[in-house]
N, C-alpha and C. Protein backbone atom coordinates (compact mmCIF):
# COMPACT_ATOMS: atom_id res chain seq x y z
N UNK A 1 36.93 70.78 80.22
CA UNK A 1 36.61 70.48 78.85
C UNK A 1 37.85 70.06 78.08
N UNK A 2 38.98 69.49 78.53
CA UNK A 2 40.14 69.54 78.33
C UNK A 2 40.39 68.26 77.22
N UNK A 3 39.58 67.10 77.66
CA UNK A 3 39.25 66.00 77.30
C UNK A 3 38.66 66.04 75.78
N UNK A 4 37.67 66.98 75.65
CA UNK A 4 36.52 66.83 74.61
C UNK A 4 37.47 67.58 73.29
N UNK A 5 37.31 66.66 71.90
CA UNK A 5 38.40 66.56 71.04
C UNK A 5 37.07 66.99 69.79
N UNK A 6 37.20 67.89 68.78
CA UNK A 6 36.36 67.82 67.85
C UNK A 6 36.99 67.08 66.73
N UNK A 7 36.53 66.67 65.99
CA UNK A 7 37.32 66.01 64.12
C UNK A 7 36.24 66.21 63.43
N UNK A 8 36.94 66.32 61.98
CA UNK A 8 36.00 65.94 60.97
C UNK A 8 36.15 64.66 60.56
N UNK A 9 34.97 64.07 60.55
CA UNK A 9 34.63 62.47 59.97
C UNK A 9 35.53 62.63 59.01
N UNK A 10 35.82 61.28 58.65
CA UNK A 10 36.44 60.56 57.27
C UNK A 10 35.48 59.68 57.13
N UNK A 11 34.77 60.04 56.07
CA UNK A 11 33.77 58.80 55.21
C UNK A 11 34.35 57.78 54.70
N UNK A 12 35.49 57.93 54.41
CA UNK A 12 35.89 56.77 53.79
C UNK A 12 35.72 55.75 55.07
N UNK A 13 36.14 55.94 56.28
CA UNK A 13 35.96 55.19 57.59
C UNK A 13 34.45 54.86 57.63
N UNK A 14 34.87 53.43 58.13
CA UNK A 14 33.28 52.36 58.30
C UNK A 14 32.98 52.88 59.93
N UNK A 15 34.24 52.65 60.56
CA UNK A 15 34.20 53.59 61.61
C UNK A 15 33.29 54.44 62.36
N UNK A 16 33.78 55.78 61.88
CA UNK A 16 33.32 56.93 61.57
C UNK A 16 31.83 56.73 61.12
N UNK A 17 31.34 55.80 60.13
CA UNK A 17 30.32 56.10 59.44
C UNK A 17 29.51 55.71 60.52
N UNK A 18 29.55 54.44 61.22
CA UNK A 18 28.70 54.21 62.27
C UNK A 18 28.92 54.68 63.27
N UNK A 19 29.43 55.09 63.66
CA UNK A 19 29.58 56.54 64.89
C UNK A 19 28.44 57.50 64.11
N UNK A 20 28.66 58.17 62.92
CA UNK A 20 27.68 59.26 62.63
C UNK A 20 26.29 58.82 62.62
N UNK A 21 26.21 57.51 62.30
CA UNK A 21 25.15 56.60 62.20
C UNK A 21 24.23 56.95 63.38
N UNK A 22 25.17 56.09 64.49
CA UNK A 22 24.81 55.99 66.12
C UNK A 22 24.05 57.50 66.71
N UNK A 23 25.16 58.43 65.75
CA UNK A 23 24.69 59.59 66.73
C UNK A 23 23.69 60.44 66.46
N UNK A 24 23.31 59.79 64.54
CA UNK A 24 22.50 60.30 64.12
C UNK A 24 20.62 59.62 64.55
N UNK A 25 20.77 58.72 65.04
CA UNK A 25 19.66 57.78 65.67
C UNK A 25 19.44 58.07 66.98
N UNK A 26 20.77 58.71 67.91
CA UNK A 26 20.56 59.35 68.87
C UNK A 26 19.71 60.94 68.99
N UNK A 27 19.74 61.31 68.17
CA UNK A 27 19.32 62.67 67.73
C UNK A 27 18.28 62.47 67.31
N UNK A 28 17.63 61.40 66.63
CA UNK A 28 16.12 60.93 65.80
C UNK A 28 15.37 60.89 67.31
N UNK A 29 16.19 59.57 67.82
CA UNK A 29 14.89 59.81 68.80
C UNK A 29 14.54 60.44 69.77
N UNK A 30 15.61 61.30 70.45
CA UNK A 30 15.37 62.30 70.92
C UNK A 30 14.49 63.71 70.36
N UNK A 31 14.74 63.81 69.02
CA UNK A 31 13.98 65.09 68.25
C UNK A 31 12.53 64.43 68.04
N UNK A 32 11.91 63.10 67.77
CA UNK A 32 10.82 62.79 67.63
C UNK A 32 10.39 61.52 68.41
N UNK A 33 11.22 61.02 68.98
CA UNK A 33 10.61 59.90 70.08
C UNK A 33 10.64 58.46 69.31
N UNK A 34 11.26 58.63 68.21
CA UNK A 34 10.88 57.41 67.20
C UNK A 34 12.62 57.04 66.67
N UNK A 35 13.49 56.02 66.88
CA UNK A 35 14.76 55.96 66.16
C UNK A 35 14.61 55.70 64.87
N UNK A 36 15.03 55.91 64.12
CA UNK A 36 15.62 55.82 62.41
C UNK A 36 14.93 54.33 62.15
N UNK A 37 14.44 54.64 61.47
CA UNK A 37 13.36 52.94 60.75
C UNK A 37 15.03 52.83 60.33
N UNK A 38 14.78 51.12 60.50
CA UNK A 38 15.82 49.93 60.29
C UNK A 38 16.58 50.23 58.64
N UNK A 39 15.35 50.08 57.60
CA UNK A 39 15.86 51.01 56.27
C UNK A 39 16.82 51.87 56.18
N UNK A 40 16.16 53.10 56.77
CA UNK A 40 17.21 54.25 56.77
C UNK A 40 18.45 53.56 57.54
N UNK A 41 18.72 53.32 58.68
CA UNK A 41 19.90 52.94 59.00
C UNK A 41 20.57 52.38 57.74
N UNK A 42 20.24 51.13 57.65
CA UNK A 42 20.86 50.62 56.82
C UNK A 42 21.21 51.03 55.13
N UNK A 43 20.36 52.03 54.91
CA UNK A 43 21.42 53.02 53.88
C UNK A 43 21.80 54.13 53.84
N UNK A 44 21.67 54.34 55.11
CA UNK A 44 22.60 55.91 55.72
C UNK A 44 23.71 55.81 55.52
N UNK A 45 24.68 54.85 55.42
CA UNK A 45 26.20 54.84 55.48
C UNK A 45 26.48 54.92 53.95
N UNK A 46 26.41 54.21 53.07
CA UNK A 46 26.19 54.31 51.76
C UNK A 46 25.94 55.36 51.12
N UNK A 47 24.66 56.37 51.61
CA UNK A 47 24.21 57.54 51.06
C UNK A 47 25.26 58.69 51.65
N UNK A 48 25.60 58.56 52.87
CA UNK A 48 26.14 59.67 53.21
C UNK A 48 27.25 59.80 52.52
N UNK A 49 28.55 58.39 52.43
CA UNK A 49 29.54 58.22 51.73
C UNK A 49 29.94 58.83 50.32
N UNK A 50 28.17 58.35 49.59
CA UNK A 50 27.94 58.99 47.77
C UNK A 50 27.32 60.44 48.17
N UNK A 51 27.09 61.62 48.96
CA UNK A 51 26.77 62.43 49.10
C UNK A 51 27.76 63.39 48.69
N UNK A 52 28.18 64.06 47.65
CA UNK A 52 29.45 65.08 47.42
C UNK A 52 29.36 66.29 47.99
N UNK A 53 28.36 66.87 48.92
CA UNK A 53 28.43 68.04 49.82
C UNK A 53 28.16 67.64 51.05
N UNK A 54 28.39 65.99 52.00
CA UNK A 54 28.08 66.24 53.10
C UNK A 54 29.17 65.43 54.06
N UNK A 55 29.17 66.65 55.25
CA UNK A 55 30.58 67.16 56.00
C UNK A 55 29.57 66.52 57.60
N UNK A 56 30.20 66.19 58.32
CA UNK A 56 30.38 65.80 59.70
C UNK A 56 31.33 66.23 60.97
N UNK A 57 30.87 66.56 61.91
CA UNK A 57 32.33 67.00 62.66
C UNK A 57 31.69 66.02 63.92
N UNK A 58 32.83 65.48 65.09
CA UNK A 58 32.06 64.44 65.62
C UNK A 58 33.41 65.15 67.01
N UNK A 59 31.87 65.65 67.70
CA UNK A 59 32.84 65.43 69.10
C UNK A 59 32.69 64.39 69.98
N UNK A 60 34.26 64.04 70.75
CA UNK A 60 34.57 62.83 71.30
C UNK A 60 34.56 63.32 73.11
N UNK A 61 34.46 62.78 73.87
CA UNK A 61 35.24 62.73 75.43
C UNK A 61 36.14 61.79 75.53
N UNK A 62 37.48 61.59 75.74
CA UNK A 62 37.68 60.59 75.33
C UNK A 62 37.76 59.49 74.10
N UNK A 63 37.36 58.27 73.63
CA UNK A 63 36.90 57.51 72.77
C UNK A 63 35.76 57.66 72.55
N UNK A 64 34.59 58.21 73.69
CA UNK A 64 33.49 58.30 73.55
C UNK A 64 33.00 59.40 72.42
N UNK A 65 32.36 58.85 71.39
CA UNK A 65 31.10 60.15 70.42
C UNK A 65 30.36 60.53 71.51
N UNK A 66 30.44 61.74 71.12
CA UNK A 66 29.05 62.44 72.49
C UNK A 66 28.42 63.08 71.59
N UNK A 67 29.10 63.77 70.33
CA UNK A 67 28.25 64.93 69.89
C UNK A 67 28.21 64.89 68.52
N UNK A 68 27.82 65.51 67.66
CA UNK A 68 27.40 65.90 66.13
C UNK A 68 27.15 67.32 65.56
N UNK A 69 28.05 67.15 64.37
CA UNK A 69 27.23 68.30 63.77
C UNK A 69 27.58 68.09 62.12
N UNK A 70 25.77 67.74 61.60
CA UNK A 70 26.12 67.23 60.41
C UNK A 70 26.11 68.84 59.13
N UNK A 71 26.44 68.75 58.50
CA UNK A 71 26.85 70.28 57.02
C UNK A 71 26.56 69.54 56.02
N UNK A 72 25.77 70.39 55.12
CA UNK A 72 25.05 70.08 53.58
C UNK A 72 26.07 71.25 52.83
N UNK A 73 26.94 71.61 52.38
CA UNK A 73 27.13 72.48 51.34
C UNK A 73 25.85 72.46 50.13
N UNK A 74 25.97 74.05 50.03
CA UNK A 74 25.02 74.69 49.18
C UNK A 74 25.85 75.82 48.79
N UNK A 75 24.91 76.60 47.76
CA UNK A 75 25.56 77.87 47.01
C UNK A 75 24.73 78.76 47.13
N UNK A 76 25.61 80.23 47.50
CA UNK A 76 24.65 81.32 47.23
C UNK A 76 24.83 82.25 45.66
N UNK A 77 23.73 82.26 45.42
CA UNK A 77 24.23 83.01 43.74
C UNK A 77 24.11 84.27 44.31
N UNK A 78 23.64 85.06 44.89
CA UNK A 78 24.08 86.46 45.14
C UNK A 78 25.75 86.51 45.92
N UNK A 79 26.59 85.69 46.55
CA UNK A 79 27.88 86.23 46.92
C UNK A 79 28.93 84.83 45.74
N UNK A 80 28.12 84.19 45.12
CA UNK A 80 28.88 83.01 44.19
C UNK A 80 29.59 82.38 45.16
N UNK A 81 29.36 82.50 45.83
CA UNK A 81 30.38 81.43 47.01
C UNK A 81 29.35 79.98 47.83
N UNK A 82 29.88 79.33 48.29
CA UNK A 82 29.05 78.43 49.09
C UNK A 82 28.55 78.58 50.56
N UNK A 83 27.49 78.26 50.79
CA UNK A 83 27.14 78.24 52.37
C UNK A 83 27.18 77.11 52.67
N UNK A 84 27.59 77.05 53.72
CA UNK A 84 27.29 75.61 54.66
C UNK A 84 26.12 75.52 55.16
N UNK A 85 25.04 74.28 55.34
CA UNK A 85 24.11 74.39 56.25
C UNK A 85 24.53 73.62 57.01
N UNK A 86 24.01 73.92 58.31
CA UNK A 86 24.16 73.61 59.42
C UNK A 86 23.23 72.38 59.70
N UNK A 87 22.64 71.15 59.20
CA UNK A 87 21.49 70.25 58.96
C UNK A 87 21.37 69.63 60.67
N UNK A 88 22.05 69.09 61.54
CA UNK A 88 21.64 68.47 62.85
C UNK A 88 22.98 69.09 63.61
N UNK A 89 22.64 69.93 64.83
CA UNK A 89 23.34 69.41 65.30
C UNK A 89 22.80 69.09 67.19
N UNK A 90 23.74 67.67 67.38
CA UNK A 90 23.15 67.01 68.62
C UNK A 90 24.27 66.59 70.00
N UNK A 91 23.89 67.02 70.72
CA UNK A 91 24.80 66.29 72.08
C UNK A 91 24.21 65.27 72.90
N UNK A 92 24.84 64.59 73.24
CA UNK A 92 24.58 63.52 74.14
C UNK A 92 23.77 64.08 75.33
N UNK A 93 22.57 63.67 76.06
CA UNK A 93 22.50 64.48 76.97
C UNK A 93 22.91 64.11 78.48
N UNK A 94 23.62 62.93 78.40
CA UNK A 94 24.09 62.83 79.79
C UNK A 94 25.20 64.10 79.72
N UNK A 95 25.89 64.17 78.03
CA UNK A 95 27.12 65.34 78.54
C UNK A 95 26.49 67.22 77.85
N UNK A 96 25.06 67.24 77.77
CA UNK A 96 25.04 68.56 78.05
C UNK A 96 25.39 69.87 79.34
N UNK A 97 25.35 70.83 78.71
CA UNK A 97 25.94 71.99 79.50
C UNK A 97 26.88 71.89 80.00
N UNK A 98 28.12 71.44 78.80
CA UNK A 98 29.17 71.37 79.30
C UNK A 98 29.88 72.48 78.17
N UNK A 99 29.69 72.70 77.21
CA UNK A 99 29.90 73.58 76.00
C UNK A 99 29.99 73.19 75.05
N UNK A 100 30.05 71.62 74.58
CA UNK A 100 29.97 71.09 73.74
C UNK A 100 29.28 71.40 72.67
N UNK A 101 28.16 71.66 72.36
CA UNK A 101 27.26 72.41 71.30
C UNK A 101 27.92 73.68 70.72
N UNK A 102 28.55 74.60 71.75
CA UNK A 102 29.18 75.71 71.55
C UNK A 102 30.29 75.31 70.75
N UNK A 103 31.33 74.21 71.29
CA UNK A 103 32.18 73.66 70.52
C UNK A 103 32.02 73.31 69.17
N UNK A 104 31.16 72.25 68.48
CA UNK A 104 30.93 72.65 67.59
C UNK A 104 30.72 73.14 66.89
N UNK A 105 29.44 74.39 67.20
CA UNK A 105 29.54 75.30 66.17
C UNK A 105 30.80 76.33 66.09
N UNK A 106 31.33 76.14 66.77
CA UNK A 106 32.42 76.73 66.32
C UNK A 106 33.50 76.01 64.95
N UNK A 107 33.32 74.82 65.54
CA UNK A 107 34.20 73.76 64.36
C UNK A 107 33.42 74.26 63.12
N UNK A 108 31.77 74.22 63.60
CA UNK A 108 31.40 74.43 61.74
C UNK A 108 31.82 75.66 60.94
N UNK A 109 31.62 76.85 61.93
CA UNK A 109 32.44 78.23 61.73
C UNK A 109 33.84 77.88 60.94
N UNK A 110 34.85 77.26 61.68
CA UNK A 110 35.83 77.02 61.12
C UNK A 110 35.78 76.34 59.62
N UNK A 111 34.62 74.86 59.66
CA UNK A 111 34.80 74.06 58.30
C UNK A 111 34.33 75.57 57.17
N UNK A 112 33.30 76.42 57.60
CA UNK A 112 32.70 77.05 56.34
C UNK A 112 34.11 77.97 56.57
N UNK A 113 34.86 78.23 56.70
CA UNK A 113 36.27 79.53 56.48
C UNK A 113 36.80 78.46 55.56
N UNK A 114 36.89 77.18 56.11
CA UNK A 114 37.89 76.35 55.17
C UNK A 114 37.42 75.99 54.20
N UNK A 115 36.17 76.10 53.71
CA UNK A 115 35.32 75.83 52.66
C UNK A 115 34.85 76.94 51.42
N UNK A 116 35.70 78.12 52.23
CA UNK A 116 35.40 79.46 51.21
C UNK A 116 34.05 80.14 51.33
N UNK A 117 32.79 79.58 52.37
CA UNK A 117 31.52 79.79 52.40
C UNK A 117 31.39 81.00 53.00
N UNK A 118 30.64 82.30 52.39
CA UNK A 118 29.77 83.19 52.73
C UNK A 118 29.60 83.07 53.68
N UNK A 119 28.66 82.04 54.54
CA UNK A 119 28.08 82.05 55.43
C UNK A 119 27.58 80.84 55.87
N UNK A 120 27.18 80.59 57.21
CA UNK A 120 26.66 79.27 57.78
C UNK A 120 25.33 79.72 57.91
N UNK A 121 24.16 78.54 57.20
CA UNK A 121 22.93 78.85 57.58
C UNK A 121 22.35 77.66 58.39
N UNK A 122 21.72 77.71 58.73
CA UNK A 122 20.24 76.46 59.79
C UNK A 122 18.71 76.41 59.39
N UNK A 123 18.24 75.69 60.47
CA UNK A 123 16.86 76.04 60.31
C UNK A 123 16.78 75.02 61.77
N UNK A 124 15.61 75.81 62.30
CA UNK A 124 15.72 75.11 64.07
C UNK A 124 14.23 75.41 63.99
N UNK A 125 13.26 74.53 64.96
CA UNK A 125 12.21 74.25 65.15
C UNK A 125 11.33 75.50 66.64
N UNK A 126 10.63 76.06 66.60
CA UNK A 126 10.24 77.11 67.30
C UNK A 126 10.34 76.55 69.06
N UNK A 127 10.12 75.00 68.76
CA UNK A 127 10.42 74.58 69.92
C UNK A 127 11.49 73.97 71.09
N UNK A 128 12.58 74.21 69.83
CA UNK A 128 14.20 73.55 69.88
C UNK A 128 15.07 74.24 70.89
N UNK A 129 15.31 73.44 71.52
CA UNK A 129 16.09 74.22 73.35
C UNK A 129 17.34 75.17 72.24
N UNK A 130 17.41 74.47 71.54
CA UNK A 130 19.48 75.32 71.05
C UNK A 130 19.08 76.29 70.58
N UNK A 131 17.88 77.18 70.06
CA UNK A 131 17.59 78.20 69.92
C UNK A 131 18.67 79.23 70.79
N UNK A 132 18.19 79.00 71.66
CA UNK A 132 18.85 80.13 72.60
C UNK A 132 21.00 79.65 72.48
N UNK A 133 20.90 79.04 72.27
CA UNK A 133 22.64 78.94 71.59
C UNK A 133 22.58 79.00 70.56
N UNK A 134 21.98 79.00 69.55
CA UNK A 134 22.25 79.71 68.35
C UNK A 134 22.30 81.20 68.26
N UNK A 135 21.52 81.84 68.96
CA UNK A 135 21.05 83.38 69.10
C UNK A 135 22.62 84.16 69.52
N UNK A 136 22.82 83.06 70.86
CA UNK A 136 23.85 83.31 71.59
C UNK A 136 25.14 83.42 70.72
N UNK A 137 25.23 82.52 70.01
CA UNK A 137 26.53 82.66 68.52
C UNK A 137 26.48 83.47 67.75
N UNK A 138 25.51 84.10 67.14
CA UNK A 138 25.36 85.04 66.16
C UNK A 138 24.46 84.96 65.04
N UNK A 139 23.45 83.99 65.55
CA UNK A 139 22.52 83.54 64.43
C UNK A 139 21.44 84.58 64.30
N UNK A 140 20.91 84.66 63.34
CA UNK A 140 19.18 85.65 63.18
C UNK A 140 18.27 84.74 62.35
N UNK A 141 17.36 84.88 62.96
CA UNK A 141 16.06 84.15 62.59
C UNK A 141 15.90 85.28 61.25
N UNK A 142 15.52 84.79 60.28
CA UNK A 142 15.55 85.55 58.90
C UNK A 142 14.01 85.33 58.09
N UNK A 143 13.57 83.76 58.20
CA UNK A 143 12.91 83.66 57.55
C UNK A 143 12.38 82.06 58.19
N UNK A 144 11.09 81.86 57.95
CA UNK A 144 10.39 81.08 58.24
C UNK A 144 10.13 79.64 57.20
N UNK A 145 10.90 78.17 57.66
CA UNK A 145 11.59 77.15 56.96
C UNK A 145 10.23 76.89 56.97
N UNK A 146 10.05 75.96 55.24
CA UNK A 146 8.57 75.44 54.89
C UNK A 146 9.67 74.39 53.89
N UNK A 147 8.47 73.33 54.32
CA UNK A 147 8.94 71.73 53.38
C UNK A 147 8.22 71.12 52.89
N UNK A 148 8.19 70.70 51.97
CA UNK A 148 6.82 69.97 51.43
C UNK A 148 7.79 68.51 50.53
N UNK A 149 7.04 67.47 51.64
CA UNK A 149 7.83 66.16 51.18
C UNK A 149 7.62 65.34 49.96
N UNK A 150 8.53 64.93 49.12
CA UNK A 150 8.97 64.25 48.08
C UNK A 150 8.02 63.22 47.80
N UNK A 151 7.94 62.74 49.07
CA UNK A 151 7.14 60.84 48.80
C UNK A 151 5.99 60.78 49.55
């Protein structure tokens, strides 16, 4: 694992943005079988850029993006401090079970220390393989995620 390098994105990078782009379309259609309608691509880079709480960490092999893990900052009013959420995170799967997933969340561990945050939260799908690596990190299922969409 000597190779595999974590960073945090720089938005300001066009770069970067389409790397998060790429890896975020990689993760679409793997989580639903469907890639990112053409739209969304094309104002994902823009939105993410004007987004003032959202953080990226992008693991590499090499030059290669393999992995993701995108963070929403939020606030908790019971500790006044911020949480990080934990919003996607995805590996390549030619390079799973290599620890990569583990790797990151560790990076996010690190961004929420460097961020002053309480705590890192998620929300994962009953049917989501990383369950069992989240558990494995120190996560607890707390409460049961409900959404009710905008449009």
């Amino acid at each position: 694992m000597s190779s595999i390098r974590i960073v945090r994105a720089d938005l300001n990078s066009d770069e970067q943005l389409r790397t998060i782009c790429g890896l975020t379309n990689m993760y679409a259609l793997e989580a639903t079988g469907l890639p990112l309608a053409p739209e969304v691509l094309d104002r994902l880079p823009d939105a993410i850029r004007c987004h003032p709480a959202y953080y990226a960490l992008i693991a590499y092999d090499g030059d290669e993006a393999i992995g993701i893990a995108t963070c929403l900052l939020s606030f908790s009013s019971f500790s006044a401090k911020p949480i990080l959420n934990l919003h996607d995170l995805a590996v390549n799967p030619s390079h799973r079970n290599r620890g990569i997933g583990r790797e990151l969340l560790l990076a996010v561990e690190d961004l929420a220390r460097d961020l002053g945050c309480s705590k890192v939260s998620l929300e994962v799908s009953a049917s989501n393989p990383a369950r069992s690596l989240y558990k494995r990190s120190g996560f607890d299922e707390v409460s049961i995620y409900c959404t009710k969409p905008t449009e």
